[in-house]
N, C-alpha and C. Protein backbone atom coordinates (compact mmCIF):
# COMPACT_ATOMS: atom_id res chain seq x y z
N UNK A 1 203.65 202.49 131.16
CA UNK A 1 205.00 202.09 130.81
C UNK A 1 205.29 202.60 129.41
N UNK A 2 206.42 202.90 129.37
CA UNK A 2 207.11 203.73 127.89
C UNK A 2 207.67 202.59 127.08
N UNK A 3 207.46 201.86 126.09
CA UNK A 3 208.03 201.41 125.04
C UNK A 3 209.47 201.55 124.32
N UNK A 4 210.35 201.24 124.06
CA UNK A 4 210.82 202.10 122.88
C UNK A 4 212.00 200.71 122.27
N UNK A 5 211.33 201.10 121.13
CA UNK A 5 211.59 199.41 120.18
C UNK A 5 212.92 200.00 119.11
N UNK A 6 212.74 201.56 118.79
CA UNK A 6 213.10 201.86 117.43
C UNK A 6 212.77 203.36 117.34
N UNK A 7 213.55 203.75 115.96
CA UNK A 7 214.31 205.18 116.39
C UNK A 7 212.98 206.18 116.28
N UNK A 8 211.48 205.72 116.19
CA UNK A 8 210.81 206.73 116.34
C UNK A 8 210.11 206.52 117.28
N UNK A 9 209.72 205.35 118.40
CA UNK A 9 209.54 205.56 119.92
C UNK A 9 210.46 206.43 120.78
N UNK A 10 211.94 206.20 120.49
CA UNK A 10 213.18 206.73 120.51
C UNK A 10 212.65 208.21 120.90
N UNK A 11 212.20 208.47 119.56
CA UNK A 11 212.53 210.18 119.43
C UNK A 11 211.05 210.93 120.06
N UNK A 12 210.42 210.27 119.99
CA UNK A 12 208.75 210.53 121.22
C UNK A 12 209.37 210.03 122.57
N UNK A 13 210.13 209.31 122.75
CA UNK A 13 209.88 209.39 124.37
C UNK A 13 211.16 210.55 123.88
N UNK A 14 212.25 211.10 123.84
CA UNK A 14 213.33 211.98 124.15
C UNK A 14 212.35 213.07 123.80
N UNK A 15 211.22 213.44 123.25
CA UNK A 15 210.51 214.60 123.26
C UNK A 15 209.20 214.29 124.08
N UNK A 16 209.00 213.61 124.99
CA UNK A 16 208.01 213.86 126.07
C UNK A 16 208.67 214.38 127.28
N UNK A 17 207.75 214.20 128.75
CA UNK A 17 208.04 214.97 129.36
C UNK A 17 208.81 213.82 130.39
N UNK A 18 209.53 212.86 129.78
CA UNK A 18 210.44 211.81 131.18
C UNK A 18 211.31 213.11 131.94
N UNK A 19 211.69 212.30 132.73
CA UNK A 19 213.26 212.81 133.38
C UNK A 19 214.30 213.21 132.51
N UNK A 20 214.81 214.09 132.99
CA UNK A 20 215.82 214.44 131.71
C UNK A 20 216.94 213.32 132.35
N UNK A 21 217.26 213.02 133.22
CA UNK A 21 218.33 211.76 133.59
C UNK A 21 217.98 210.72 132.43
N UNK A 22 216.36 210.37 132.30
CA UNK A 22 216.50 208.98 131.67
C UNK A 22 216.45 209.82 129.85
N UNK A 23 216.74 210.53 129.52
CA UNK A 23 216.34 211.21 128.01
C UNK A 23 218.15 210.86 128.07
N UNK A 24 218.85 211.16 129.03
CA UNK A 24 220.19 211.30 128.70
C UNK A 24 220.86 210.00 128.70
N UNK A 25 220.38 209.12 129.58
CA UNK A 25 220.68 206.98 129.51
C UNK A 25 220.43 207.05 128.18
N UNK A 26 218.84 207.21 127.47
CA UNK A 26 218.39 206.44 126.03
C UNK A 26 219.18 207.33 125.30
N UNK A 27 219.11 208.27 125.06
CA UNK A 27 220.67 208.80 124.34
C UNK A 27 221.99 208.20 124.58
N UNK A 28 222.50 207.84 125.04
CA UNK A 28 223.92 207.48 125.47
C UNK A 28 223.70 206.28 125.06
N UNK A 29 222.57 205.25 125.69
CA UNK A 29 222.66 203.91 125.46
C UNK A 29 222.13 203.87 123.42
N UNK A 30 221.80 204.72 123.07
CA UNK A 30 221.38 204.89 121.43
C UNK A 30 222.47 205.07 120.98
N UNK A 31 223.90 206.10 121.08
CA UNK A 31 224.68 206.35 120.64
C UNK A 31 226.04 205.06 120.48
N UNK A 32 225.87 204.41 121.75
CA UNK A 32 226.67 202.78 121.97
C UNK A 32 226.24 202.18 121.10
N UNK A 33 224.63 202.04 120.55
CA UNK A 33 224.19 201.30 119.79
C UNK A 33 224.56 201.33 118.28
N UNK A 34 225.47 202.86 118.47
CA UNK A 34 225.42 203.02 116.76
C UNK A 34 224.82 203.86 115.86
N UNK A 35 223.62 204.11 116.53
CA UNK A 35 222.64 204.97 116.53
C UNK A 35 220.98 204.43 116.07
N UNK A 36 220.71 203.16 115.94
CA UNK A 36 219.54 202.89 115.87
C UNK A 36 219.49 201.31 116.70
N UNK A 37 218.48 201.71 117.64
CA UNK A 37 218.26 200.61 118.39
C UNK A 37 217.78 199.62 117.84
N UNK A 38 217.05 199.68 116.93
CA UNK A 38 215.86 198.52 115.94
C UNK A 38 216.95 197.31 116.13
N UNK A 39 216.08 196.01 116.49
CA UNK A 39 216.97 194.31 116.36
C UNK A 39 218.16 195.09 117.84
N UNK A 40 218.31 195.56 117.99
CA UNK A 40 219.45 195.65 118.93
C UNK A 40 219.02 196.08 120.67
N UNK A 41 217.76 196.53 120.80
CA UNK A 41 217.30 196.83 122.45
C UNK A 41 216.07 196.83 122.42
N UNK A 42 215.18 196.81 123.57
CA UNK A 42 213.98 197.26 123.81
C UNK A 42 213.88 197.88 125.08
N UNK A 43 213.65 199.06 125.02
CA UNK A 43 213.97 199.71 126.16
C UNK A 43 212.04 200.03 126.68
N UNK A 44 212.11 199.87 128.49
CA UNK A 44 210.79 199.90 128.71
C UNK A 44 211.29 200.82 130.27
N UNK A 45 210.56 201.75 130.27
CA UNK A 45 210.75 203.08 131.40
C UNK A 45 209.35 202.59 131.95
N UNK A 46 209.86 202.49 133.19
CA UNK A 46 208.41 202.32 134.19
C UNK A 46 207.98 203.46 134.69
N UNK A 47 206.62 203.70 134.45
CA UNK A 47 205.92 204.91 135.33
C UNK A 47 205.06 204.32 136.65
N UNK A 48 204.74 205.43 137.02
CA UNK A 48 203.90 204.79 138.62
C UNK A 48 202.95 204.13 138.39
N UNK A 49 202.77 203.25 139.62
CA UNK A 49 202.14 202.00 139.05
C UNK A 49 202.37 201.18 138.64
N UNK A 50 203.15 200.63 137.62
CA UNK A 50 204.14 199.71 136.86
C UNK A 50 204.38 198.82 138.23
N UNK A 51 204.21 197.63 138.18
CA UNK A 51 204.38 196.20 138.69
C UNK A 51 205.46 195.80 138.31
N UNK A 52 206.23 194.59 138.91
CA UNK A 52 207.26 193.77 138.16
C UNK A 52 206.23 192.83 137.69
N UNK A 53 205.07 192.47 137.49
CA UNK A 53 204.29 191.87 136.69
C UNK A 53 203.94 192.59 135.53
N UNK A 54 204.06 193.72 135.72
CA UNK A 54 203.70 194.22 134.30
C UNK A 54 205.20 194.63 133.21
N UNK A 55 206.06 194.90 134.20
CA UNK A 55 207.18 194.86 133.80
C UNK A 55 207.50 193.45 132.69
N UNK A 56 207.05 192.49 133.64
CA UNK A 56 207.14 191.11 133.51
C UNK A 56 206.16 190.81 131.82
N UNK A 57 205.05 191.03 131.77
CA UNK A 57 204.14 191.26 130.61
C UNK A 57 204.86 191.51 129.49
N UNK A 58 204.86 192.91 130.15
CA UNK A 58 205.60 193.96 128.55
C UNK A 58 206.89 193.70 127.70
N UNK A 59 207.79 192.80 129.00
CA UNK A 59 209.15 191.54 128.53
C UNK A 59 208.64 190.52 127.60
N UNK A 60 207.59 189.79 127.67
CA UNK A 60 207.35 188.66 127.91
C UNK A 60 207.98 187.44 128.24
N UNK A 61 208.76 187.62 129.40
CA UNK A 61 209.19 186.54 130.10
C UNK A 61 209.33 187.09 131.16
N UNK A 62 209.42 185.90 132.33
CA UNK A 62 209.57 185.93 133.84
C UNK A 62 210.63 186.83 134.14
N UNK A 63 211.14 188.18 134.15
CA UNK A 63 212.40 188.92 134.14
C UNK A 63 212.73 188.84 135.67
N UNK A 64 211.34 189.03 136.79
CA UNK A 64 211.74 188.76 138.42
C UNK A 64 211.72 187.75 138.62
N UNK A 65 210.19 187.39 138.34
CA UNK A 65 209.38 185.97 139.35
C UNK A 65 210.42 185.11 139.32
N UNK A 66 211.03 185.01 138.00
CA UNK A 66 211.87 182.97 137.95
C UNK A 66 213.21 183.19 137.57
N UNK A 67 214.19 183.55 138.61
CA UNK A 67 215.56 183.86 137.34
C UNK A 67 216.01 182.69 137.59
N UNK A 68 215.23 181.47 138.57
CA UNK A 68 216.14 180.02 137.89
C UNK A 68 216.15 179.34 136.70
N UNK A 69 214.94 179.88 136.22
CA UNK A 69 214.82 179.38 134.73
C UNK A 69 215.89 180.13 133.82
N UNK A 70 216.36 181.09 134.13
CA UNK A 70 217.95 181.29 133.38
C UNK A 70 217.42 182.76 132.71
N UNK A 71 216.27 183.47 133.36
CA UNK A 71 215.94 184.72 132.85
C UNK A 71 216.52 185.90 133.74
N UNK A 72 217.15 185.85 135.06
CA UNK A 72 217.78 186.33 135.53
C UNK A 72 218.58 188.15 135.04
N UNK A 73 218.98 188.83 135.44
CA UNK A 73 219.26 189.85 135.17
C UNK A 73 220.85 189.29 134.46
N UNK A 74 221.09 190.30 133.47
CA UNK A 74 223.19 190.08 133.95
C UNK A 74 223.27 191.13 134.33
N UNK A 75 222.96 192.07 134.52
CA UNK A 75 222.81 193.42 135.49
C UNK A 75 222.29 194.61 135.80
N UNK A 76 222.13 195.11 137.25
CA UNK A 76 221.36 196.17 137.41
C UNK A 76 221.97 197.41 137.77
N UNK A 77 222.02 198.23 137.24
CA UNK A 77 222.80 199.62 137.60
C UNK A 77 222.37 200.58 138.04
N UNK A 78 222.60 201.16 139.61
CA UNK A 78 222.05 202.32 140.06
C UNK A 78 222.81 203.51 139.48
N UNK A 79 221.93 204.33 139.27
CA UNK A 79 222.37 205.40 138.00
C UNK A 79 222.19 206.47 139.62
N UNK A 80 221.73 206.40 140.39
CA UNK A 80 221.44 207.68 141.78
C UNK A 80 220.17 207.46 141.50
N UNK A 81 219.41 208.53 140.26
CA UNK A 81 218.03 208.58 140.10
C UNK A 81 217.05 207.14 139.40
N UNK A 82 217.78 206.59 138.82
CA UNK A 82 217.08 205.37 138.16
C UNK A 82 217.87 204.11 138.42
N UNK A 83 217.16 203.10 138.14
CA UNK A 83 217.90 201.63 138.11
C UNK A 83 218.01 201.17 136.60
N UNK A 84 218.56 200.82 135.73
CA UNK A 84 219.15 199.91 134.42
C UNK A 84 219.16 198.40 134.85
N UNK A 85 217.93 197.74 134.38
CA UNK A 85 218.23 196.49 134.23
C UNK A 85 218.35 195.64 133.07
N UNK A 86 219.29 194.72 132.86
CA UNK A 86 219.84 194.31 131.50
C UNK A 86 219.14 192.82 131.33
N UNK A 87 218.87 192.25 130.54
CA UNK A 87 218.44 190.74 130.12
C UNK A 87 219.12 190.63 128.69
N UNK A 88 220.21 190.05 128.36
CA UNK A 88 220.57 189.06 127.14
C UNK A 88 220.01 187.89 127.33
N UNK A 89 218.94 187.29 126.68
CA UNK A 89 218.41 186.35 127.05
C UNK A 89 218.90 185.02 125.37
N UNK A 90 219.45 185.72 124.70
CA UNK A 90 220.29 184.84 123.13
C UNK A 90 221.43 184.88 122.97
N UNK A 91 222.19 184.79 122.55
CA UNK A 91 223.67 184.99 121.84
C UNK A 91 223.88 185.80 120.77
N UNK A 92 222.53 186.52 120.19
CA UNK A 92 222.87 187.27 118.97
C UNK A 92 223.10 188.63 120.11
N UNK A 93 222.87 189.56 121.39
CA UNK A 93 222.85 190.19 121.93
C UNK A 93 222.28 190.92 121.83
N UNK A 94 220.71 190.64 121.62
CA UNK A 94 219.80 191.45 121.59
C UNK A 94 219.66 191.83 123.12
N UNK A 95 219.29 193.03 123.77
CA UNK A 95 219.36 193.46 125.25
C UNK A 95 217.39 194.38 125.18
N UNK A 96 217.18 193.49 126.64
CA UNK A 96 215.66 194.32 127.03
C UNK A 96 216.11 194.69 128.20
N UNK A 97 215.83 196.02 127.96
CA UNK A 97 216.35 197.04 129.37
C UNK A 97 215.13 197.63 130.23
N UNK A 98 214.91 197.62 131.31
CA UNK A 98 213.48 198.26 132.28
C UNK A 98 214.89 199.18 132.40
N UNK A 99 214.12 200.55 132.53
CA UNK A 99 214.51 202.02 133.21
C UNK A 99 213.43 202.10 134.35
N UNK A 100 214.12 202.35 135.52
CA UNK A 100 212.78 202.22 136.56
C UNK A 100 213.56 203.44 137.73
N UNK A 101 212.79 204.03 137.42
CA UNK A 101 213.31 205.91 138.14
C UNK A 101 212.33 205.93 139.36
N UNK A 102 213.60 206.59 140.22
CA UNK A 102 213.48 206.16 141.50
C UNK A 102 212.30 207.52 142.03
N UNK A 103 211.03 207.35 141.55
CA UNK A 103 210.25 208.52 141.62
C UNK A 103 208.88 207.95 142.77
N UNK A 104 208.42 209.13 143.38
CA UNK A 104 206.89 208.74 144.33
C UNK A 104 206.40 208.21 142.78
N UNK A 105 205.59 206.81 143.26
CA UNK A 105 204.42 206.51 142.84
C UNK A 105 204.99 205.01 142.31
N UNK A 106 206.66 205.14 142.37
CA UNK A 106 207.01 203.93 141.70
C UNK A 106 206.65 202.92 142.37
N UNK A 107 206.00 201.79 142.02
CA UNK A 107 206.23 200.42 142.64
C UNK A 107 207.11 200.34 143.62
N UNK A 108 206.39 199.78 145.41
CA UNK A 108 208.05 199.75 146.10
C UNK A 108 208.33 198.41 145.74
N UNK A 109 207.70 197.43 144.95
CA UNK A 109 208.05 195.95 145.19
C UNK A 109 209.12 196.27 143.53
N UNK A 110 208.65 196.76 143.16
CA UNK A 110 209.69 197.01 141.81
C UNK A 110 211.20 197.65 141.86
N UNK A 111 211.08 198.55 143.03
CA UNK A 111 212.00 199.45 143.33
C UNK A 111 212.80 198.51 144.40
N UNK A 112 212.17 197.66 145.46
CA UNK A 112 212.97 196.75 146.04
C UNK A 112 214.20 195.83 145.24
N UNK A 113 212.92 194.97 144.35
CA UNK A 113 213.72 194.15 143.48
C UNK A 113 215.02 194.52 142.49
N UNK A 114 214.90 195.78 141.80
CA UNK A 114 216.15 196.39 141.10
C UNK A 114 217.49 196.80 142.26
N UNK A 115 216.63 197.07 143.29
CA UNK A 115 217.98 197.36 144.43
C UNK A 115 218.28 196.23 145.26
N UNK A 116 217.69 195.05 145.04
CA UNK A 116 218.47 193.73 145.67
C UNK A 116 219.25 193.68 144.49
N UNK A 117 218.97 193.57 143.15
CA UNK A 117 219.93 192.88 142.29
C UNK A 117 220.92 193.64 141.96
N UNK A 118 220.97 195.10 142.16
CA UNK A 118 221.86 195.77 142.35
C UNK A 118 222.98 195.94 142.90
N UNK A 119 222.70 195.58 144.51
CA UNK A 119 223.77 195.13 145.53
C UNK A 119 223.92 193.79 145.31
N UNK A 120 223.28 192.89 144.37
CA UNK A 120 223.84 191.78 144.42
C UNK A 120 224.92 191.52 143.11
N UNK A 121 225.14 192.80 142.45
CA UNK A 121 226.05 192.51 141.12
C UNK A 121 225.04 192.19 140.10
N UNK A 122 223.42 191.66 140.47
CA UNK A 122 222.83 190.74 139.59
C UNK A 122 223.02 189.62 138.37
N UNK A 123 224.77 189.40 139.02
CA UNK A 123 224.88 187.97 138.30
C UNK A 123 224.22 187.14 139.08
N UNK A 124 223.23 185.92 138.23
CA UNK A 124 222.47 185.35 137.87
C UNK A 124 223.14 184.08 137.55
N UNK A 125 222.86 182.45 137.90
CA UNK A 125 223.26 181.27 137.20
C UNK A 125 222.43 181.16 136.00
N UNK A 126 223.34 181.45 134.77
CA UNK A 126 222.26 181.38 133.66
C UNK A 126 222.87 180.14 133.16
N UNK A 127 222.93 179.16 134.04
CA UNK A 127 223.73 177.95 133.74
C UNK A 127 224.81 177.45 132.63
């Protein structure tokens, strides 16, 4: 799984070898930001293998297993090649985003779950 906290994970993953689809999301979603994600995202790109438990880990909170506890998505976006899933989990709007690209090797239980909440709008009762 890819990290990226701040503008020099940022600039190592946009110079490794991802998808150029997801080099062009963390750009776009960097540029919304203002231009430095630091206090403002944590962006985590799943590679093969990647679990929604590990997904789940690298969050540290229940992001699938429990969205009654109010961890729920506010949304998942099919991009064609990848899924965008969003968690505001405060009011200051800090956002932890999974990038989870729709590639052989991905998790199908990971790849299921982003495409239920997808067709479901992934609004969530965050009570």
């Amino acid at each position: 799984m890819l990290s990226i906290t701040d503008g020099g994970s940022l600039a190592r993953a946009l110079s490794s070898p991802i998808d150029a689809r997801i080099k062009r999301l963390l750009t776009l979603r960097c540029e919304q930001l203002g231009g430095d994600i630091r206090d403002q995202a944590c962006f985590l790109v799943a590679q093969p293998g990647d679990t929604p438990e590990a997904i789940e880990a690298a969050l540290d909170f229940p992001a699938f297993s429990q969205p009654e506890l109010g961890f729920g998505c506010e949304w998942v976006a099919d991009h064609g090649a990848l899924y965008e899933a969003v968690w505001l989990l405060t009011d200051c709007g800090f956002a932890h985003v999974a990038l989870v690209p729709k590639h052989e090797g991905i998790d199908p239980a990971l790849l299921s779950l982003c495409r239920t909440y997808a067709e479901q709008g992934a609004e969530t009762d965050r009570g």
